[in-house]
PDB file of N, CA and C in Angstrom:
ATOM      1  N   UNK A   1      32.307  12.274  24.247  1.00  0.00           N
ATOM      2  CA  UNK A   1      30.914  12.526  23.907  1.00  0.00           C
ATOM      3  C   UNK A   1      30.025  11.752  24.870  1.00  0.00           C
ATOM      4  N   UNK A   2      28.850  12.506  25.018  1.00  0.00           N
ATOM      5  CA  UNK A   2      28.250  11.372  26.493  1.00  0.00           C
ATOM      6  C   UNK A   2      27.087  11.492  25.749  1.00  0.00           C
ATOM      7  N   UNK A   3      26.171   9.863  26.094  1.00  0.00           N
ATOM      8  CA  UNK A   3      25.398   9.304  25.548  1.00  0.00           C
ATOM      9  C   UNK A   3      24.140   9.797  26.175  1.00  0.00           C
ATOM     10  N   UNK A   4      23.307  10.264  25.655  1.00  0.00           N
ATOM     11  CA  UNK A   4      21.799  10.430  25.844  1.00  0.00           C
ATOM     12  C   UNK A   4      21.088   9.505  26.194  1.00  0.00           C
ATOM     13  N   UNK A   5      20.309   9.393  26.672  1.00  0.00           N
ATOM     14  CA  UNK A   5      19.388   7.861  27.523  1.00  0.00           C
ATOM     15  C   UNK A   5      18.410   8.317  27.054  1.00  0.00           C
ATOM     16  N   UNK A   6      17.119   7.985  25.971  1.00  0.00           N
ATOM     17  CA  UNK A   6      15.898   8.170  25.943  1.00  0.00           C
ATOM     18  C   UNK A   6      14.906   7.133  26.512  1.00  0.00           C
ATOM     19  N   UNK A   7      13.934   7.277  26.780  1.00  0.00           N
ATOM     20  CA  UNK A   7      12.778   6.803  27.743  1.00  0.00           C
ATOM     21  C   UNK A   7      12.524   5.250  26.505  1.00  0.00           C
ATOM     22  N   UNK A   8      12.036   4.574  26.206  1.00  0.00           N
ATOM     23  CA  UNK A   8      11.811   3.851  25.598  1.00  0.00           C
ATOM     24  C   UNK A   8      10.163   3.345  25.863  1.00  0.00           C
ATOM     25  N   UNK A   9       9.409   3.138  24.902  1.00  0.00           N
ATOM     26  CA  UNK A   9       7.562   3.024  25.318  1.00  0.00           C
ATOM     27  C   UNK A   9       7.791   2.035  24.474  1.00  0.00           C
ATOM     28  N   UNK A  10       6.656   1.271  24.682  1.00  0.00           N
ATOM     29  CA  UNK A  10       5.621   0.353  23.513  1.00  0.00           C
ATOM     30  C   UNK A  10       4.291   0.536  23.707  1.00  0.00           C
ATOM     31  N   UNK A  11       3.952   1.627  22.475  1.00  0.00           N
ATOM     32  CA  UNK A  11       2.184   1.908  22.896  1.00  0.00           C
ATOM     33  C   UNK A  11       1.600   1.292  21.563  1.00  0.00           C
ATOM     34  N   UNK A  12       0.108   1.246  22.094  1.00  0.00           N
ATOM     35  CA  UNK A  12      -0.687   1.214  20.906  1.00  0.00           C
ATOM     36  C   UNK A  12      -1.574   2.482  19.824  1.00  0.00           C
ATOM     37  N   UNK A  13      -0.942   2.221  18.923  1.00  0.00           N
ATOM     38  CA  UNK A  13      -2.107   3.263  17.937  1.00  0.00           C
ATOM     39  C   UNK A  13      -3.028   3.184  17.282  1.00  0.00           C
ATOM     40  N   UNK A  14      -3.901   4.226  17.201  1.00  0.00           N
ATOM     41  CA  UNK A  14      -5.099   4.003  16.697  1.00  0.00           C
ATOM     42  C   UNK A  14      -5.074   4.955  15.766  1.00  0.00           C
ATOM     43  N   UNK A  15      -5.229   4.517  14.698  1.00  0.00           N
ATOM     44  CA  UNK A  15      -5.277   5.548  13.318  1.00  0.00           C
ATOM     45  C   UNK A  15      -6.829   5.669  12.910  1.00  0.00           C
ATOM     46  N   UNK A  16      -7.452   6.603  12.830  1.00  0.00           N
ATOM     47  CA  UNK A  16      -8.933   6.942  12.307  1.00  0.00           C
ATOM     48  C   UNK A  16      -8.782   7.752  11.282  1.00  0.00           C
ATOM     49  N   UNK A  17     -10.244   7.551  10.293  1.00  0.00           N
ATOM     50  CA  UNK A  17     -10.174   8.704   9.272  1.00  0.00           C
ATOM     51  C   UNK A  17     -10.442   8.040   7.903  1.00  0.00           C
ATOM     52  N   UNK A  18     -10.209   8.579   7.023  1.00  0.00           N
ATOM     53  CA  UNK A  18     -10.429   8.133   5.866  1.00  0.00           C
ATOM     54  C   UNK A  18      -8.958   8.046   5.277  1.00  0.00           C
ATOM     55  N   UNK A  19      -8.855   6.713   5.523  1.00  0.00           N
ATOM     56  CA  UNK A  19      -7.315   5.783   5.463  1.00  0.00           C
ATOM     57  C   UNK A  19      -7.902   5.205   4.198  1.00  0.00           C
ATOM     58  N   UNK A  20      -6.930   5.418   3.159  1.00  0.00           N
ATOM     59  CA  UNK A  20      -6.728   3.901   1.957  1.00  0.00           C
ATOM     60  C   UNK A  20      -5.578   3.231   2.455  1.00  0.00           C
ATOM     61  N   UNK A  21      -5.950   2.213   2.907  1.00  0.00           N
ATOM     62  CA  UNK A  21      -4.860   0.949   3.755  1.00  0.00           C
ATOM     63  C   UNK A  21      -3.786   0.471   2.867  1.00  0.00           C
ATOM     64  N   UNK A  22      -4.485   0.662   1.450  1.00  0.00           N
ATOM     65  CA  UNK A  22      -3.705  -0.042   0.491  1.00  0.00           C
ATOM     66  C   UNK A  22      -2.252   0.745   0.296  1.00  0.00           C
ATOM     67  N   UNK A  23      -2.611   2.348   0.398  1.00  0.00           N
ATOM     68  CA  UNK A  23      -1.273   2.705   0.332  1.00  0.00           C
ATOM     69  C   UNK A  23      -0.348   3.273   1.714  1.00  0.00           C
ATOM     70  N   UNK A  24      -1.648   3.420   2.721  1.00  0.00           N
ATOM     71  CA  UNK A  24      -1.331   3.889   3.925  1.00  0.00           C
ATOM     72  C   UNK A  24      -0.005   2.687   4.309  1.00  0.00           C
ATOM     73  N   UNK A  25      -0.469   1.254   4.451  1.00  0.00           N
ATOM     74  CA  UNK A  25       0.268   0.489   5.332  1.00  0.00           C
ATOM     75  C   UNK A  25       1.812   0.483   4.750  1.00  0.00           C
ATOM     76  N   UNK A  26       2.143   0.433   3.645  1.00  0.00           N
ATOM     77  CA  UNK A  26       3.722   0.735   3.101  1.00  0.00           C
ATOM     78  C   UNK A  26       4.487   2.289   3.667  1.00  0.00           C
ATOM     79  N   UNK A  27       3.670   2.904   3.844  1.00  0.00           N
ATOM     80  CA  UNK A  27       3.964   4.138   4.207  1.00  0.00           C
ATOM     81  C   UNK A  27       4.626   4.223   5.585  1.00  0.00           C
ATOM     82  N   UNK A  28       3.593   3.775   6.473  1.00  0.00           N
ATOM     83  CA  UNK A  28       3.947   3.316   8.197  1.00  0.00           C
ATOM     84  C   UNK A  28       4.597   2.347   8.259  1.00  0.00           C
ATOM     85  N   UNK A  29       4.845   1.369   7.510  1.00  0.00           N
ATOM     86  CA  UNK A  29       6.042   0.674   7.411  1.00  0.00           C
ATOM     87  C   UNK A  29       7.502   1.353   7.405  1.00  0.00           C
ATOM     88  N   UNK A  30       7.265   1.887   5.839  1.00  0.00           N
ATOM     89  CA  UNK A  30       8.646   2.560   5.500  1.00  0.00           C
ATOM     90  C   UNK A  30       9.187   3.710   6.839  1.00  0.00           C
ATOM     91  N   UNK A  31       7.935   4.373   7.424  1.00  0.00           N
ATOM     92  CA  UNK A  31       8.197   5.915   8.138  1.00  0.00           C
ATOM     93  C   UNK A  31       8.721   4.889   9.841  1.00  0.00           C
ATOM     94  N   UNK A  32       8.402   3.847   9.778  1.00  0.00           N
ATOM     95  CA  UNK A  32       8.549   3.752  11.259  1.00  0.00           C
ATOM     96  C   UNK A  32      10.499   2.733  11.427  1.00  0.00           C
ATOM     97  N   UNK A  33      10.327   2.416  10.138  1.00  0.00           N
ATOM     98  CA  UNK A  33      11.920   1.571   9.464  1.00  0.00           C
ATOM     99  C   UNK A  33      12.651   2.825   9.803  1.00  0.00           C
ATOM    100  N   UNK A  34      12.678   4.247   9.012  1.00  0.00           N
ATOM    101  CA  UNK A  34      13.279   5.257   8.899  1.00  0.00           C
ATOM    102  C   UNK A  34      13.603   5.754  10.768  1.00  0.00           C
ATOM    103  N   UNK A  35      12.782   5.695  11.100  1.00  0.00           N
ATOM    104  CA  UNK A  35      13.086   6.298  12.493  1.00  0.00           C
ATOM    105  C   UNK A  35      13.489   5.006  13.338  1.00  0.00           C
ATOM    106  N   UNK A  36      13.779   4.102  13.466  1.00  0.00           N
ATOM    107  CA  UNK A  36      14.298   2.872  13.876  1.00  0.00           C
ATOM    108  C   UNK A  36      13.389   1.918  15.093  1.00  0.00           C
ATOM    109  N   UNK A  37      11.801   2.736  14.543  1.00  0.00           N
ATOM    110  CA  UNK A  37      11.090   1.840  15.681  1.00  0.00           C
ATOM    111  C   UNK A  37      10.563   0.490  14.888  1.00  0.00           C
ATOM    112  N   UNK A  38      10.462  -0.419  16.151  1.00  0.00           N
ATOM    113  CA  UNK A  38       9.566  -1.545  15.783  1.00  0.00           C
ATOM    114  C   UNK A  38       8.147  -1.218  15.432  1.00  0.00           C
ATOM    115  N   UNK A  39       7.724  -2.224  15.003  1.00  0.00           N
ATOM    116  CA  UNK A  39       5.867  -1.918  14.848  1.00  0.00           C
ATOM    117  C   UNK A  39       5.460  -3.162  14.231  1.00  0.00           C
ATOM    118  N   UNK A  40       4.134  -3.653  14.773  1.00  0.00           N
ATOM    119  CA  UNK A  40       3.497  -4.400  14.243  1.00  0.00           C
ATOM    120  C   UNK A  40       1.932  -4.208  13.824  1.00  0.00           C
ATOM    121  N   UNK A  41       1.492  -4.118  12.746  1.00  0.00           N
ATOM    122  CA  UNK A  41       0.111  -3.778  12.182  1.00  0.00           C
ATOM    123  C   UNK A  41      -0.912  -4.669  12.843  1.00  0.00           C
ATOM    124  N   UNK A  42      -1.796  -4.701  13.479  1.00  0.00           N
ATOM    125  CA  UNK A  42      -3.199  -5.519  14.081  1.00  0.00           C
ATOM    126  C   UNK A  42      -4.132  -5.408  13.063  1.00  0.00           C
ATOM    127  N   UNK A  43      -4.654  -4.628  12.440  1.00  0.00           N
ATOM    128  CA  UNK A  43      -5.966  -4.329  12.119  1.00  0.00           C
ATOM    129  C   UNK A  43      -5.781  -3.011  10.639  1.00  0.00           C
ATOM    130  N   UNK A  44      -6.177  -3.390  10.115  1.00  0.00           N
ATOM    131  CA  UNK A  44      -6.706  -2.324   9.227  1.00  0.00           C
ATOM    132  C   UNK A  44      -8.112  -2.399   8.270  1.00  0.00           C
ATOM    133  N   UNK A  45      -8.289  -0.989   8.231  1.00  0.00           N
ATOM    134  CA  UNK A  45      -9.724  -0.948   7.033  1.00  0.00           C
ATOM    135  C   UNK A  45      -9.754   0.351   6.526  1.00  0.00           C
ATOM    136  N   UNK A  46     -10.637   0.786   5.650  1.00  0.00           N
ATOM    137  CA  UNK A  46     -10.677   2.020   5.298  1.00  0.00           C
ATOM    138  C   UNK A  46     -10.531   3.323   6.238  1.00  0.00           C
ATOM    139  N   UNK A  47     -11.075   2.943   7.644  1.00  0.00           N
ATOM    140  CA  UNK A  47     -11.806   4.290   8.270  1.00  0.00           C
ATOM    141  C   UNK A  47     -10.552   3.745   9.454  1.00  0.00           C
ATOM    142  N   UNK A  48      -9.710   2.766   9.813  1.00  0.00           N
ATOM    143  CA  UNK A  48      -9.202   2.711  10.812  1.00  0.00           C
ATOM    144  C   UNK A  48      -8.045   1.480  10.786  1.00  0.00           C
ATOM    145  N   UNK A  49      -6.315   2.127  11.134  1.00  0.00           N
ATOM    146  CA  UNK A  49      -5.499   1.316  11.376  1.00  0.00           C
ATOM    147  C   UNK A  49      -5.356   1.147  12.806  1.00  0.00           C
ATOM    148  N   UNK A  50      -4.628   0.310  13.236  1.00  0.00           N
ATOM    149  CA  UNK A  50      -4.200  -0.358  14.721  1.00  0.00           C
ATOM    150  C   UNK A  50      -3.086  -1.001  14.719  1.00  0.00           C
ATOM    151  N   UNK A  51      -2.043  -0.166  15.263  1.00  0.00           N
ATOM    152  CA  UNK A  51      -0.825  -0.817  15.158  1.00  0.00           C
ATOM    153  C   UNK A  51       0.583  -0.610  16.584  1.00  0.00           C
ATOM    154  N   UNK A  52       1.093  -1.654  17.249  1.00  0.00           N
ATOM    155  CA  UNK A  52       1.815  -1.557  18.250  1.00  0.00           C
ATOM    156  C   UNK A  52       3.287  -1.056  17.645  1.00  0.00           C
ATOM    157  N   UNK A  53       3.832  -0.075  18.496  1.00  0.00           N
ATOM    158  CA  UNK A  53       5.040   0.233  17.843  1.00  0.00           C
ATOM    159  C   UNK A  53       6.046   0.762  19.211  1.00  0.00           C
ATOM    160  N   UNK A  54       7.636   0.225  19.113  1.00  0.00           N
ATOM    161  CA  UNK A  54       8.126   0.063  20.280  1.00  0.00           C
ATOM    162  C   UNK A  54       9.425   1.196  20.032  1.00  0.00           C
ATOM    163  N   UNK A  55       9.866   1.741  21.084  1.00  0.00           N
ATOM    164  CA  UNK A  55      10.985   3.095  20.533  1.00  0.00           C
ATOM    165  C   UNK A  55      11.178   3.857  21.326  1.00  0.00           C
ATOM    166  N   UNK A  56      12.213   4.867  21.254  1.00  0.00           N
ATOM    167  CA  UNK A  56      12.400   6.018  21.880  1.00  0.00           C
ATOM    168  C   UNK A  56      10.935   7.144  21.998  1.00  0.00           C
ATOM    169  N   UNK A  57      10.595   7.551  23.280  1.00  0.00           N
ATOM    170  CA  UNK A  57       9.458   7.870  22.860  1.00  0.00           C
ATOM    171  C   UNK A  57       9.202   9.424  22.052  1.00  0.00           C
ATOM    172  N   UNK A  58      10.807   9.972  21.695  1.00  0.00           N
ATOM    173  CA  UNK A  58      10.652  10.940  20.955  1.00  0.00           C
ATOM    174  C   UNK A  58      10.471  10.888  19.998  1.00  0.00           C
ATOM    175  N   UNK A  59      10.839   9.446  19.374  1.00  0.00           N
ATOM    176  CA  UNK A  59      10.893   8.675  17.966  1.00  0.00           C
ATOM    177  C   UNK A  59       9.298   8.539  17.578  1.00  0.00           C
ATOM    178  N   UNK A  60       8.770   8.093  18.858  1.00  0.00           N
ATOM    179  CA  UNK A  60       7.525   7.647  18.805  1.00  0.00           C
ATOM    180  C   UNK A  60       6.310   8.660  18.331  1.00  0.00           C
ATOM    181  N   UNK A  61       7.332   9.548  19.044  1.00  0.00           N
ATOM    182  CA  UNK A  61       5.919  11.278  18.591  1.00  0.00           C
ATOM    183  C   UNK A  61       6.466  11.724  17.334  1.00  0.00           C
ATOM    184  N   UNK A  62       7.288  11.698  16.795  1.00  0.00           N
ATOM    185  CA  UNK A  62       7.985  11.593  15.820  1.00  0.00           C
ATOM    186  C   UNK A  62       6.596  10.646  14.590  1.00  0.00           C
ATOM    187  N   UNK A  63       6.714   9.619  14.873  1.00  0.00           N
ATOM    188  CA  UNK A  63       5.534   8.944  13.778  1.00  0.00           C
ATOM    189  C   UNK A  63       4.104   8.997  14.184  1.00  0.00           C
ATOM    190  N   UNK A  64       4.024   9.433  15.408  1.00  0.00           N
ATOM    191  CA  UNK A  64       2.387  10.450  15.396  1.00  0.00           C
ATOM    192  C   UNK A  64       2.379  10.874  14.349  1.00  0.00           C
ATOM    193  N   UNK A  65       3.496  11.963  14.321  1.00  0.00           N
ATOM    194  CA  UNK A  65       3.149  13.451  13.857  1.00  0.00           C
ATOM    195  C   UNK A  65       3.247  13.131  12.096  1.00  0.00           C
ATOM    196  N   UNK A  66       3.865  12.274  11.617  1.00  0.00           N
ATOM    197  CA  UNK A  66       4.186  11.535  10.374  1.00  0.00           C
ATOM    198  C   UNK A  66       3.261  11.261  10.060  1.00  0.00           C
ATOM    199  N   UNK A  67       2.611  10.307  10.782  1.00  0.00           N
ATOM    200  CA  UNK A  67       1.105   9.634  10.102  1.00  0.00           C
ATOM    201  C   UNK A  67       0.000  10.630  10.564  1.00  0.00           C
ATOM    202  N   UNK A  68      -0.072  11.658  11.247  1.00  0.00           N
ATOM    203  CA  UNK A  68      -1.392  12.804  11.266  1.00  0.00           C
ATOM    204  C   UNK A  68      -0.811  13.415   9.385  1.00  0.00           C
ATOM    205  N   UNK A  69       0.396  13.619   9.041  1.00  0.00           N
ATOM    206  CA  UNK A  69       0.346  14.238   8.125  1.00  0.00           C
ATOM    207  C   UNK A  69      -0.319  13.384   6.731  1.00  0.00           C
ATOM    208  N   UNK A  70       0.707  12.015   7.129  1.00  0.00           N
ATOM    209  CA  UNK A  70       0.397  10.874   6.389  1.00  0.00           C
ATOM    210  C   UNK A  70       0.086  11.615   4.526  1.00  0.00           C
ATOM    211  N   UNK A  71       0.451  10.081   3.671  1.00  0.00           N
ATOM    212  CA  UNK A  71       0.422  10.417   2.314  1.00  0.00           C
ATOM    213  C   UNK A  71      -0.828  11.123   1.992  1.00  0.00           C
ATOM    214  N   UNK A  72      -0.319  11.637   0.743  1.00  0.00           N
ATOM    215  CA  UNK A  72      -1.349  12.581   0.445  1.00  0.00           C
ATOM    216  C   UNK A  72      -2.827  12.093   0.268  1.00  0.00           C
ATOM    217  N   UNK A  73      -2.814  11.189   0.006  1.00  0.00           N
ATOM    218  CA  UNK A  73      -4.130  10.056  -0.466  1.00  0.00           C
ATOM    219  C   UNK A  73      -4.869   9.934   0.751  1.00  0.00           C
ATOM    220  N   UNK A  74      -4.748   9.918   2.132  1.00  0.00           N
ATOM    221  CA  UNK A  74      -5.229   9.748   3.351  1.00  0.00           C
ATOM    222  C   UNK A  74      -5.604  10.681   4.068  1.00  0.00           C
ATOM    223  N   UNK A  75      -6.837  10.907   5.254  1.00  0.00           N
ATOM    224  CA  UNK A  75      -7.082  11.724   5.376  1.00  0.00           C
ATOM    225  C   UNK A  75      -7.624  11.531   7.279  1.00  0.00           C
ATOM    226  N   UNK A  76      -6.257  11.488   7.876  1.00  0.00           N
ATOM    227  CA  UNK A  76      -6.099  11.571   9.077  1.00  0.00           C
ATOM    228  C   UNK A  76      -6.941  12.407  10.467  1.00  0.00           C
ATOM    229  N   UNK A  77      -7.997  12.040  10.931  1.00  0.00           N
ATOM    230  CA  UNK A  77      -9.288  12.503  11.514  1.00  0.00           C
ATOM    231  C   UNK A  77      -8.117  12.481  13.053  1.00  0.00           C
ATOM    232  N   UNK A  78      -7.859  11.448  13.750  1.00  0.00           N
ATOM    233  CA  UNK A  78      -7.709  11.280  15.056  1.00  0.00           C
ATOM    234  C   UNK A  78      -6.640  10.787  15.272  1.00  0.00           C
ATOM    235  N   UNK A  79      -5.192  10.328  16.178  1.00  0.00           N
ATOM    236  CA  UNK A  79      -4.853   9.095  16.375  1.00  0.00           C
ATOM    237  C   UNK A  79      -4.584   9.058  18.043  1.00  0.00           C
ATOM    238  N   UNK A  80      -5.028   8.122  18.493  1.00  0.00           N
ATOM    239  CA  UNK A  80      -5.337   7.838  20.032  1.00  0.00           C
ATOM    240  C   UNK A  80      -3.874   6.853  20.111  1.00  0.00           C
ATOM    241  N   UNK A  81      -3.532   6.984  21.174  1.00  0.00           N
ATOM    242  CA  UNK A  81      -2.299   6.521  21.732  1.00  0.00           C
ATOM    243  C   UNK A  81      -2.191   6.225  22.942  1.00  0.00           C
ATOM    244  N   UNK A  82      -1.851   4.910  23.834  1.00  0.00           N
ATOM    245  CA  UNK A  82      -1.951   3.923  24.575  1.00  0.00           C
ATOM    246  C   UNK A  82      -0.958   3.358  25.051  1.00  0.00           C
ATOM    247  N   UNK A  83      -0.158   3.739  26.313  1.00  0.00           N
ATOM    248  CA  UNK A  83       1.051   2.293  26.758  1.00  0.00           C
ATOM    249  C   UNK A  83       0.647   1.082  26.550  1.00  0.00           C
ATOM    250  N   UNK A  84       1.385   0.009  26.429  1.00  0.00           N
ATOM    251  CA  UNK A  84       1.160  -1.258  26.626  1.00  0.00           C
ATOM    252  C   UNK A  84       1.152  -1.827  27.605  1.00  0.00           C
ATOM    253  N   UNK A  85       2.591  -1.426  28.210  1.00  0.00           N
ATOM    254  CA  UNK A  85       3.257  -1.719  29.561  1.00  0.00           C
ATOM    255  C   UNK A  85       3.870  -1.407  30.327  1.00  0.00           C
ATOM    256  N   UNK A  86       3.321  -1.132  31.936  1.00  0.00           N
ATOM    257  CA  UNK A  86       3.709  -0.009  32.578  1.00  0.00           C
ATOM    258  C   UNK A  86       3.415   1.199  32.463  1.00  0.00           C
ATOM    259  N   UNK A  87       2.800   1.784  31.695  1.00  0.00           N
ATOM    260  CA  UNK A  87       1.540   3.100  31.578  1.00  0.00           C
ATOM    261  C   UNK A  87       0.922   3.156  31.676  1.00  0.00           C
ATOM    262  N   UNK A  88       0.019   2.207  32.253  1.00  0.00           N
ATOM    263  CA  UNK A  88      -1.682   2.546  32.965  1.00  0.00           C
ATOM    264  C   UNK A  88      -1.851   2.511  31.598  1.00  0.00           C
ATOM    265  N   UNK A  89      -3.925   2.411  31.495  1.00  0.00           N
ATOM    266  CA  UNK A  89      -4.269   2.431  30.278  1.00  0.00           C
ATOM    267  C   UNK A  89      -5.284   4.157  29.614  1.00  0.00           C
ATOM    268  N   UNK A  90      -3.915   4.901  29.981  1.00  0.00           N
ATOM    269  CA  UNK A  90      -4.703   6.252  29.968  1.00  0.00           C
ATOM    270  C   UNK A  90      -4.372   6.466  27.875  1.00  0.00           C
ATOM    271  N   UNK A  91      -5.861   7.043  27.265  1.00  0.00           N
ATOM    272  CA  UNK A  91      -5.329   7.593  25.885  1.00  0.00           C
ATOM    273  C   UNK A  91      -4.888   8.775  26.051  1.00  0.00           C
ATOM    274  N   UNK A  92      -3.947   8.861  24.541  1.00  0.00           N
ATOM    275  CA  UNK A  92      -3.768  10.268  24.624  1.00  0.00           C
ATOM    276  C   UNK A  92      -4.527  10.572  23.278  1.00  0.00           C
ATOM    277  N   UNK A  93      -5.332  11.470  22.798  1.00  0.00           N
ATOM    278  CA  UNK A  93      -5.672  11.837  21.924  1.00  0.00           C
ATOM    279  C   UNK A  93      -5.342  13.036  20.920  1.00  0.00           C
ATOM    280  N   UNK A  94      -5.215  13.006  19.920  1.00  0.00           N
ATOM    281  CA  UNK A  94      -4.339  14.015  19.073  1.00  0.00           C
ATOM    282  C   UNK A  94      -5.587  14.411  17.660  1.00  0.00           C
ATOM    283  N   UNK A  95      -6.214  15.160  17.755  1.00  0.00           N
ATOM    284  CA  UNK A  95      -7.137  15.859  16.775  1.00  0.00           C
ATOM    285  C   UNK A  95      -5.866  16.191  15.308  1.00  0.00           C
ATOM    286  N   UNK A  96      -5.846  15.785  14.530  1.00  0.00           N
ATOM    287  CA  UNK A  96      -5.237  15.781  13.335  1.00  0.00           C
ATOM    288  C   UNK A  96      -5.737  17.449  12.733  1.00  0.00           C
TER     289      UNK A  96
END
């Protein structure tokens, strides 16, 4: 069996919208555990999370696409996405 090599990123995210943090942040916890990336939370508030998360970067679009759907309680406007290192500081933007 021969091993697949995926790209590996550490970007930053920007979660916008009408986020309840209270239940959002267990959620992106649990969803980013499940897919085996790292992540660390910066910032949160109602209208906006910020959080670094490190991984395969298929993994990585993988919890885009998780948190645009995000719990039902939340209501996902934008999420902008950012290398850390070694990607220039171009966003990518994703209309939810």
């Amino acid at each position: 069996m021969t091993e697949r090599h995926q790209s590996h990123s550490r970007e930053r995210m920007t979660i916008l919208g009408d986020l309840d943090a209270v239940s959002f942040i267990p959620w992106i916890r649990r969803h980013a555990a499940k897919l085996g990336l790292s992540q660390a939370i910066s910032h949160t508030s109602s209208d906006r999370i910020e959080l670094e998360v490190a991984g395969p970067v298929d993994l990585i679009d993988m919890m885009e696409l998780g948190c645009s759907l995000g719990p039902f309680d939340v209501w996902v406007e934008t999420i902008h996405r950012r290398p850390i290192d070694g990607g220039g500081d171009q966003w990518r933007d994703w209309p939810s």
